[in-house]
N, C-alpha and C. Protein backbone atom coordinates (compact mmCIF):
# COMPACT_ATOMS: atom_id res chain seq x y z
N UNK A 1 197.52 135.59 167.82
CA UNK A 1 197.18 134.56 168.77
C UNK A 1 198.33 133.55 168.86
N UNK A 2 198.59 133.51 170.29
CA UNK A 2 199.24 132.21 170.38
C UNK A 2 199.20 130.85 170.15
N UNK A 3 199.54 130.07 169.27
CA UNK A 3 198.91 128.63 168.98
C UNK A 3 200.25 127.63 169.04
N UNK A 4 199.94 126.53 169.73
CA UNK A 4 200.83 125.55 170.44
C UNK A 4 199.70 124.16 169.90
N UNK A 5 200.90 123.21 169.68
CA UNK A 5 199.93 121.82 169.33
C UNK A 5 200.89 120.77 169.88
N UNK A 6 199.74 119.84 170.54
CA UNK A 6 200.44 118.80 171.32
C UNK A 6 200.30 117.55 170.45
N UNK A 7 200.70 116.43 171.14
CA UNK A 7 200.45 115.26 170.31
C UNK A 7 200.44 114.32 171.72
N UNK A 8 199.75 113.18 171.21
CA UNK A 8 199.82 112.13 172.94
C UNK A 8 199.35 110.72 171.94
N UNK A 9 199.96 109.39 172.82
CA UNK A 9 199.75 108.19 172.61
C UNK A 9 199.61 107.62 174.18
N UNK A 10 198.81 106.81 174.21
CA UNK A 10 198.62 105.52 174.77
C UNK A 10 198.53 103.99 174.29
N UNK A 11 198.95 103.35 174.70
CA UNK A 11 198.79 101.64 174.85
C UNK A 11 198.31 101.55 175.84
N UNK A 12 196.95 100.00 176.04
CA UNK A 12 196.98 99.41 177.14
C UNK A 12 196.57 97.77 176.50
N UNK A 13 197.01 97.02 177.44
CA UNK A 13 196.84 95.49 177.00
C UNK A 13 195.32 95.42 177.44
N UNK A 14 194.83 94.53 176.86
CA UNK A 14 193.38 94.35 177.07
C UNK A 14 192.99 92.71 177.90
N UNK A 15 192.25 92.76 179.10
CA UNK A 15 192.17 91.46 179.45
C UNK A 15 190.45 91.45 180.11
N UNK A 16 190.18 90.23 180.25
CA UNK A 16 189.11 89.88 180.43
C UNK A 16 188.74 90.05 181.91
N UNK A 17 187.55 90.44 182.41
CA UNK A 17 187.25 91.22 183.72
C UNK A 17 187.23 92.17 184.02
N UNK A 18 188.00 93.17 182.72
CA UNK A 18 188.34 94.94 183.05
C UNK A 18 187.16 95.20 182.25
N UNK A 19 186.22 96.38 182.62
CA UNK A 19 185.14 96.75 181.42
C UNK A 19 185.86 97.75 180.86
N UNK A 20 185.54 98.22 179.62
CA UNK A 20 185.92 98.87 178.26
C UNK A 20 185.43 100.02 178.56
N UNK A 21 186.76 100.80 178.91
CA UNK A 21 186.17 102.49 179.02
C UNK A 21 187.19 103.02 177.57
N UNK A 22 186.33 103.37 176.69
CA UNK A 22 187.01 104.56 175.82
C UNK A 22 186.40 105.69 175.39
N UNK A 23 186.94 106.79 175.35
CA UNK A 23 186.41 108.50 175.82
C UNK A 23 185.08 108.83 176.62
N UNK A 24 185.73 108.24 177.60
CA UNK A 24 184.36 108.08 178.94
C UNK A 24 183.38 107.17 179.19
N UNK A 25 183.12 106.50 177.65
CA UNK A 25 181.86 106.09 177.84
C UNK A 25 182.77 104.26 178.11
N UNK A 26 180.92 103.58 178.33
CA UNK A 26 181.63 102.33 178.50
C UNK A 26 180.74 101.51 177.72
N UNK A 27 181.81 100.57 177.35
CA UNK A 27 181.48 100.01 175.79
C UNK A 27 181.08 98.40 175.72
N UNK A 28 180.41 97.84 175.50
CA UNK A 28 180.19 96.32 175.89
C UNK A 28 180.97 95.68 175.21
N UNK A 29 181.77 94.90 175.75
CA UNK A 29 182.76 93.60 174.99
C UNK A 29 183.09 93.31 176.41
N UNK A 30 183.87 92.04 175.89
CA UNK A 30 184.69 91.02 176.92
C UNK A 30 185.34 91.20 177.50
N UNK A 31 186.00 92.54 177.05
CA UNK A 31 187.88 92.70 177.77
C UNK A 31 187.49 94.45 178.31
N UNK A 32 188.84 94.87 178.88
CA UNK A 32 189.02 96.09 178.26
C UNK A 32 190.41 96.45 178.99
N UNK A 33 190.50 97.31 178.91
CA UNK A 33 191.97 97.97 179.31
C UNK A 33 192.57 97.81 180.46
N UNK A 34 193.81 97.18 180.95
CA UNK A 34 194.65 97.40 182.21
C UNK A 34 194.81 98.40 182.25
N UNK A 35 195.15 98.99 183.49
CA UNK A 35 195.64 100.41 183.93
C UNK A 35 195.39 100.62 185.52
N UNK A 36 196.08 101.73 185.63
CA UNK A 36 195.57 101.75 187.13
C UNK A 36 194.80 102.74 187.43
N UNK A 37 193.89 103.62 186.46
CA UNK A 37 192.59 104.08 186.63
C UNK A 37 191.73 103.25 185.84
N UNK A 38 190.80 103.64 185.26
CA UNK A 38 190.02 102.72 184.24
C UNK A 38 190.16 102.79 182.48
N UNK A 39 191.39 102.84 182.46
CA UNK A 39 192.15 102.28 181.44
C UNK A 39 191.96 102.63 179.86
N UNK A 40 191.26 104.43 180.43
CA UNK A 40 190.69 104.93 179.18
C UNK A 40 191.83 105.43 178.42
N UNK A 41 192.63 104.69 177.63
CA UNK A 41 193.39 104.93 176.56
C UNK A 41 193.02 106.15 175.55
N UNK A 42 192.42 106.55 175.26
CA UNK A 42 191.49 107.77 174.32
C UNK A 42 191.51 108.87 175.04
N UNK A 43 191.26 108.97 176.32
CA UNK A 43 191.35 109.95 177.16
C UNK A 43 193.44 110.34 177.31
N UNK A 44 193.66 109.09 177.62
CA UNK A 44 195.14 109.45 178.29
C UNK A 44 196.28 109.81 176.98
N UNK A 45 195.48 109.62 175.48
CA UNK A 45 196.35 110.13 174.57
C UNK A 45 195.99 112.07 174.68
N UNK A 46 194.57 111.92 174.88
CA UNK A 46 194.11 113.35 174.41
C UNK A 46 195.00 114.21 175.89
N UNK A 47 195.01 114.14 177.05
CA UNK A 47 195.74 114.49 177.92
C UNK A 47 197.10 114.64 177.90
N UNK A 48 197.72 113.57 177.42
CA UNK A 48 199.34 114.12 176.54
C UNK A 48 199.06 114.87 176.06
N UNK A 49 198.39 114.70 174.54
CA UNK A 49 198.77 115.74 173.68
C UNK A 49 198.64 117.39 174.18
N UNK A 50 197.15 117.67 175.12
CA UNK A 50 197.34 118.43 175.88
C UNK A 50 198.34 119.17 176.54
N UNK A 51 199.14 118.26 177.61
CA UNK A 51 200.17 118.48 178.24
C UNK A 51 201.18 118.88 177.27
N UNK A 52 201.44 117.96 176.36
CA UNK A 52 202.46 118.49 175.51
C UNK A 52 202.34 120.03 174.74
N UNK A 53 200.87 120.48 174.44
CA UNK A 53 200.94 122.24 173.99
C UNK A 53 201.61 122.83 175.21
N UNK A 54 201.42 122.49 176.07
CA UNK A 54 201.14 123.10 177.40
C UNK A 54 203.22 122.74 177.93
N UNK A 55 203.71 122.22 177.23
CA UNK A 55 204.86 122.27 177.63
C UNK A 55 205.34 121.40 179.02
N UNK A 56 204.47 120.65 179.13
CA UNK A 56 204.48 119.62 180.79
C UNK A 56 204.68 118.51 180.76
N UNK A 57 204.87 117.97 181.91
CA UNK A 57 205.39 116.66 181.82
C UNK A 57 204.12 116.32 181.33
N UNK A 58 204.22 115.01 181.21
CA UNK A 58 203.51 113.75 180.37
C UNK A 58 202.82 112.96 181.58
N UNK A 59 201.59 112.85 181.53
CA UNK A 59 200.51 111.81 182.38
C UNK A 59 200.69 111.20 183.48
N UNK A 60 202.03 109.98 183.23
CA UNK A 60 202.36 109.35 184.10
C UNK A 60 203.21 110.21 185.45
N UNK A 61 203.66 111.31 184.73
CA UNK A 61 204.40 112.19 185.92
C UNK A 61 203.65 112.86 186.61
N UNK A 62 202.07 113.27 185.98
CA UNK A 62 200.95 114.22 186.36
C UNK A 62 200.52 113.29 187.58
N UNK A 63 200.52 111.27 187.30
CA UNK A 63 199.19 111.23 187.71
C UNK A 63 199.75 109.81 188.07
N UNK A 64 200.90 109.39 188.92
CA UNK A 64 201.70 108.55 188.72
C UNK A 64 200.53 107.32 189.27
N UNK A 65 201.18 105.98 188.79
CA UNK A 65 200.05 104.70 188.82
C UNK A 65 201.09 104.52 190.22
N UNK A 66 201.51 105.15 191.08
CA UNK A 66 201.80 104.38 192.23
C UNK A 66 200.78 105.26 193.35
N UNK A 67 200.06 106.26 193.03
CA UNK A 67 199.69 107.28 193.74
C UNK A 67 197.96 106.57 193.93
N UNK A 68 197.21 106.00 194.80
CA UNK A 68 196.14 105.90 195.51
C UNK A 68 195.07 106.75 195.50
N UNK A 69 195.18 107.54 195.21
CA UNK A 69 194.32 108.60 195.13
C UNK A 69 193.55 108.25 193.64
N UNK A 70 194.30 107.96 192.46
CA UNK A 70 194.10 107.83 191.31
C UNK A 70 193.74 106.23 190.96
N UNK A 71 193.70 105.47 191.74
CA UNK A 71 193.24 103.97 191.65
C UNK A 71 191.82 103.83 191.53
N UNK A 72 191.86 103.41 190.09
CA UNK A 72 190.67 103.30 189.65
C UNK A 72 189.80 104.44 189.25
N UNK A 73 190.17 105.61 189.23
CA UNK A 73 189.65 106.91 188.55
C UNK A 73 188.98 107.06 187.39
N UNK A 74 188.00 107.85 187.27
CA UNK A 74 187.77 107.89 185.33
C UNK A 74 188.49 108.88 185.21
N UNK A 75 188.93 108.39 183.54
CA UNK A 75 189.72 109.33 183.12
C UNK A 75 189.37 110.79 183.08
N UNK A 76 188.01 110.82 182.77
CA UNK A 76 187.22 111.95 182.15
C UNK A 76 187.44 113.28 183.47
N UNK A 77 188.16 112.14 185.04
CA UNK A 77 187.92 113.54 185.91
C UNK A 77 189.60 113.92 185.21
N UNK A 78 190.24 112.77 185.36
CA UNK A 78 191.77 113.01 184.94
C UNK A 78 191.73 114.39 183.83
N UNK A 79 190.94 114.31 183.21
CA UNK A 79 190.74 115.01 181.85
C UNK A 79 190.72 116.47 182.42
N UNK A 80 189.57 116.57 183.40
CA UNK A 80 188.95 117.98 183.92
C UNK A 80 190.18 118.17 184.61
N UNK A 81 190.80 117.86 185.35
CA UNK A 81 192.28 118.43 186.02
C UNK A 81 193.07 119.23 185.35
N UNK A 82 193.30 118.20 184.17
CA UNK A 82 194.01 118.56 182.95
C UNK A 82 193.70 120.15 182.23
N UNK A 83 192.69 119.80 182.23
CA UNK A 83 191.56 121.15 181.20
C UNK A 83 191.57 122.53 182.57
N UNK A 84 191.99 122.37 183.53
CA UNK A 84 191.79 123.38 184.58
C UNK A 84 193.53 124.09 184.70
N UNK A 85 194.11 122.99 184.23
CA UNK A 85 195.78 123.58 184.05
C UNK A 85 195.97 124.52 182.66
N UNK A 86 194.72 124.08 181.44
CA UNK A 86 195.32 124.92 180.79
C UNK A 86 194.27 126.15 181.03
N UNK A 87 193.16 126.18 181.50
CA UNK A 87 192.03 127.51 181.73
C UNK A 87 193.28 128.38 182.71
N UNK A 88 193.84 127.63 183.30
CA UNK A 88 194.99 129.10 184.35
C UNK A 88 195.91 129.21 183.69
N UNK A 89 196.43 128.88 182.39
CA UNK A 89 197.59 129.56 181.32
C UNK A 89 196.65 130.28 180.28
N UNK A 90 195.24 130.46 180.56
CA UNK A 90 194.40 130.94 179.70
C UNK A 90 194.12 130.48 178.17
N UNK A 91 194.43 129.13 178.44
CA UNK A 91 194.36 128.90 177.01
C UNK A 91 193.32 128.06 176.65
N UNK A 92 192.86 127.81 175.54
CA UNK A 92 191.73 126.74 175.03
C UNK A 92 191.79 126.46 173.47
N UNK A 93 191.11 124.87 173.96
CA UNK A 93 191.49 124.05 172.75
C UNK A 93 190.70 124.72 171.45
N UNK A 94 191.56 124.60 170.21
CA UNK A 94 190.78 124.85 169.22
C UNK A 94 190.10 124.27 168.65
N UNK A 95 191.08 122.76 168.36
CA UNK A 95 190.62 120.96 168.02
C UNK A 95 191.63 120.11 168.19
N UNK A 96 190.52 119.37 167.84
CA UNK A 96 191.55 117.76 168.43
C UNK A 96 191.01 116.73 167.69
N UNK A 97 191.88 116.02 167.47
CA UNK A 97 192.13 114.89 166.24
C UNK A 97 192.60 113.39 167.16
N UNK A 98 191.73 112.68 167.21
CA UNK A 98 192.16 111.30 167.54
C UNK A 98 192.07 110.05 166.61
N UNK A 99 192.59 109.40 167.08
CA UNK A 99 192.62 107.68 166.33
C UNK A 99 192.83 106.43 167.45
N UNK A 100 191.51 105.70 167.32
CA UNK A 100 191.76 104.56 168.15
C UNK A 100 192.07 103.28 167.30
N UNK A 101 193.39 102.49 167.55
CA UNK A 101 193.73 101.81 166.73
C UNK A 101 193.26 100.28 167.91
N UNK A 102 192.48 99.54 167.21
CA UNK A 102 191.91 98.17 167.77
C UNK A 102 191.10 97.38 166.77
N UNK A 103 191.66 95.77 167.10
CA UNK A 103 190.65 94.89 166.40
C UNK A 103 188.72 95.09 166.28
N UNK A 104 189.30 94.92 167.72
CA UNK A 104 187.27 95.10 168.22
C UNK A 104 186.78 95.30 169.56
N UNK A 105 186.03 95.65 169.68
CA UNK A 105 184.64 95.98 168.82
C UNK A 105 185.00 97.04 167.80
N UNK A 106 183.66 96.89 166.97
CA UNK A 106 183.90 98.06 166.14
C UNK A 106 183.43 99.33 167.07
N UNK A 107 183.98 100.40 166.52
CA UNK A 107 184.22 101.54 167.40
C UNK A 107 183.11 102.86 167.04
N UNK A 108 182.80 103.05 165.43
CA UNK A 108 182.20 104.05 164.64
C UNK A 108 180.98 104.28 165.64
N UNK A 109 180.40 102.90 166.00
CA UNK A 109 178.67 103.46 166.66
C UNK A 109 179.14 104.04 167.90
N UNK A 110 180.06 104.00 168.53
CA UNK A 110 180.04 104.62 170.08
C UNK A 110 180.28 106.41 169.32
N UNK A 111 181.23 106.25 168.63
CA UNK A 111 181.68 107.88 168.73
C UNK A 111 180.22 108.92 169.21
N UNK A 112 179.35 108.74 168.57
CA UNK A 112 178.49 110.23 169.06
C UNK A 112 178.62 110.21 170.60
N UNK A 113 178.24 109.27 171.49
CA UNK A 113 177.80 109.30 172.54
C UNK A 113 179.63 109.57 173.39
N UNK A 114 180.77 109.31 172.64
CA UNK A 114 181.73 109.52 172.96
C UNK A 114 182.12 111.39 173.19
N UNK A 115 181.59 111.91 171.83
CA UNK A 115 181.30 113.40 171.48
C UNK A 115 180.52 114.03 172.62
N UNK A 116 179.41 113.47 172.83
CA UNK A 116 178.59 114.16 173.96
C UNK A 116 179.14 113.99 175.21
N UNK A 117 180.27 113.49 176.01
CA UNK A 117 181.04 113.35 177.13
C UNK A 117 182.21 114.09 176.80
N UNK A 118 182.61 114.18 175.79
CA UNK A 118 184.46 114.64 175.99
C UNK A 118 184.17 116.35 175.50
N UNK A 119 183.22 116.81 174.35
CA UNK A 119 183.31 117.59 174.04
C UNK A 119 183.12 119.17 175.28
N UNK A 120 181.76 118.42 175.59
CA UNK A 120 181.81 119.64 176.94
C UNK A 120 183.39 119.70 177.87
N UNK A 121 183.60 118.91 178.65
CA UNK A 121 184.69 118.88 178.98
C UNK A 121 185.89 119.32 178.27
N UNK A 122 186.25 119.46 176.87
CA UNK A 122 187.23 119.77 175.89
C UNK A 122 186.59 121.32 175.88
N UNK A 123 185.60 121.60 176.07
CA UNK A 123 185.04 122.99 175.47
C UNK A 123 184.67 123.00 173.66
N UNK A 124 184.24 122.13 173.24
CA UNK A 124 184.66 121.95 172.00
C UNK A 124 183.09 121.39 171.77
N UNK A 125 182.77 122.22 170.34
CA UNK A 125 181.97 121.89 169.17
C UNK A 125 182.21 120.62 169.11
N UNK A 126 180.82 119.23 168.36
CA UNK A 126 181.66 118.49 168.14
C UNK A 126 182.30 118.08 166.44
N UNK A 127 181.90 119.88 165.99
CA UNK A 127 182.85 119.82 164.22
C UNK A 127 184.23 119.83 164.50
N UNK A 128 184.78 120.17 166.07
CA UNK A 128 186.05 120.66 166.26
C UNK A 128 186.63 119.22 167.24
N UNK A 129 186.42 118.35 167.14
CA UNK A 129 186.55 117.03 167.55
C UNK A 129 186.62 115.66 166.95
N UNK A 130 187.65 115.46 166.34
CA UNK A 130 188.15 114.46 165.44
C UNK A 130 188.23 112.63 165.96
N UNK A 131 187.33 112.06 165.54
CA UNK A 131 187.26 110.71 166.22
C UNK A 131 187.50 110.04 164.89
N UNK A 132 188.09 108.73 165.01
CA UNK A 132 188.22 107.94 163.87
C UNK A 132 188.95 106.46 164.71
N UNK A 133 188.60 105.07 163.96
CA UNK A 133 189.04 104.04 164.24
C UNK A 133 189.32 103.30 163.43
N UNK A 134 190.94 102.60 163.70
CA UNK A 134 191.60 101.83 162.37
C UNK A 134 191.78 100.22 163.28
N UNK A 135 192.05 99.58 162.37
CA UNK A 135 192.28 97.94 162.28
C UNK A 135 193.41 98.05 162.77
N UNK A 136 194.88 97.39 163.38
CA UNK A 136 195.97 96.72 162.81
C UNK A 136 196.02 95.88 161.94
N UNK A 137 195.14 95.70 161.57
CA UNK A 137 195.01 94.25 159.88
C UNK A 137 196.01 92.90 160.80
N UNK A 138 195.27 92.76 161.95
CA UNK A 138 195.66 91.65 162.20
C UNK A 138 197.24 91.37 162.93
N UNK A 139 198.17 92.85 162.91
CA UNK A 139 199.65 92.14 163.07
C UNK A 139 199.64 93.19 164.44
N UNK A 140 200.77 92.37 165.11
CA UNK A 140 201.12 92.79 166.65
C UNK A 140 200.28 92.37 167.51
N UNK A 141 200.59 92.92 168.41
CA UNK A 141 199.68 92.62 169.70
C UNK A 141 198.23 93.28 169.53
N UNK A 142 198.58 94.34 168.72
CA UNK A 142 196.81 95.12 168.55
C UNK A 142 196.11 94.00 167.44
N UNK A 143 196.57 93.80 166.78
CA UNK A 143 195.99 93.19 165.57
C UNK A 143 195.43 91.34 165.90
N UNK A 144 196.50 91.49 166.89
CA UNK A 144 195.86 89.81 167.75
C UNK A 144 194.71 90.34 168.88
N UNK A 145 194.38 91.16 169.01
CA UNK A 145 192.89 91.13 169.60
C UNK A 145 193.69 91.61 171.38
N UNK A 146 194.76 91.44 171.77
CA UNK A 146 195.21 91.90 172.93
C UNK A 146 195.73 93.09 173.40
N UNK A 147 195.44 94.26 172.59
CA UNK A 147 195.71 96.01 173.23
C UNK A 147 194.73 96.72 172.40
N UNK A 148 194.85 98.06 172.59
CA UNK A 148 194.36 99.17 172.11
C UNK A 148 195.01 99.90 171.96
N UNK A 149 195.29 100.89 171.00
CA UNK A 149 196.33 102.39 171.36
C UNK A 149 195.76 103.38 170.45
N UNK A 150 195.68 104.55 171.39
CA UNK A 150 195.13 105.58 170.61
C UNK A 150 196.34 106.96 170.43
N UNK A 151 196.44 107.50 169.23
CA UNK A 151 196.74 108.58 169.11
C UNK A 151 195.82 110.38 169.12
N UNK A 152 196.51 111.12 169.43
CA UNK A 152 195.76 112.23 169.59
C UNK A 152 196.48 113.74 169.43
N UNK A 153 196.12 114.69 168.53
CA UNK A 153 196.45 115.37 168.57
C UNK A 153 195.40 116.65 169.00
N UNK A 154 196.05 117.49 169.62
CA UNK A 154 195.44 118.66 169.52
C UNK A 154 196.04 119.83 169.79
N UNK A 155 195.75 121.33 169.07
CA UNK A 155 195.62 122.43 168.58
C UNK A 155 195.02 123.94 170.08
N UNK A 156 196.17 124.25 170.26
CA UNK A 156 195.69 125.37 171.50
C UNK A 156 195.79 126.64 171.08
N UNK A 157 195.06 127.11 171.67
CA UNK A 157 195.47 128.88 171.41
C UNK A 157 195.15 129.54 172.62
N UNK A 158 196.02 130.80 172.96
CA UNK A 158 195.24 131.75 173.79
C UNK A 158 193.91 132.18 173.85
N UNK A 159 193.40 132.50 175.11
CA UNK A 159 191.83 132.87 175.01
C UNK A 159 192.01 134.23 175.07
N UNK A 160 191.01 134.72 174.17
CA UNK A 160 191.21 136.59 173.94
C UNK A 160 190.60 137.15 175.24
C-alpha cells in the first residue's frame, strides 16, 4: 500500500463579533476567528495536511481569500472539496492527529460533537481521529487571549 502523510497549520487572530467556528461546530465565547470564510482554523490545518499527502498546493492557492465565491464559507464544505480531490487519486485517510493551541475557551467538552461532524466527512472512525488542546501558558499572541492555531497531521493510503 501506498502511504503518504501530510502535515498543515493555521493561525487566525481572534476578535470580537466573529462567532467561533472550530471543526465545524460553533462554540460559544466572545470572539472567534478572522478569515475570509468562517475562520475554522482546525479545519484549514486538517486540509493542508491533506493537500500536503496529496502533493498540492496549500489552501490559500486552493481557495484564495480574494475569490467571492468562498466569502464566508464553512470550512467543513471547504473540507468536502478537499476530500473529493483525494477520492479521484483513490486515496483515503487512515488518521489524523490534531492540536488546537488557545487560551480559551476550554476546548475538551466540544471535541465529541466536533468528532461527529468531521469524522463522516474524513471517512474516519472516531478511534482514527486525534483531537487534543494545549495552553500557550500565557506567552505570544496565543497566550494573550488574541489567536488560535491549530496543527494537524494526517496519514493516507491507497484504497484497495
Amino acid at each position: 500500500m501506498t502511504i503518504r502523510t501530510g502535515m498543515g497549520y493555521d493561525l487566525h487572530r481572534l476578535a470580537a463579533g466573529r462567532a467561533l467556528v472550530l471543526g465545524g461546530l460553533d462554540i460559544p465565547f466572545s470572539m472567534g476567528c478572522v478569515g475570509h470564510s468562517d475562520g475554522d482554523a482546525l479545519i484549514h490545518a486538517l486540509i493542508d495536511a491533506i493537500l500536503g499527502a496529496l502533493g498540492e498546493d496549500d489552501i490559500g492557492r486552493l481557495f484564495p481569500d480574494r475569490d467571492p465565491k468562498t466569502t464566508g464559507i464553512r470550512s467543513t464544505e471547504l473540507l468536502k472539496i478537499v476530500m473529493a480531490k483525494l477520492e479521484k487519486k483513490r486515496m483515503k485517510i487512515i488518521h489524523a492527529d490534531t492540536v488546537v493551541v488557545a487560551e480559551r475557551p476550554k476546548l475538551g467538552p466540544y471535541f465529541p460533537a466536533m468528532k461527529d461532524i468531521l469524522c463522516p466527512i474524513l471517512g474516519l472512525r472516531g478511534d482514527r481521529l486525534g483531537l487534543k488542546a494545549k495552553t500557550n501558558e500565557g506567552l505570544g499572541l496565543i497566550g494573550r487571549g488574541k489567536a488560535i492555531a491549530c496543527w494537524a497531521v494526517v496519514i493516507v493510503g491507497k484504497k484497495a
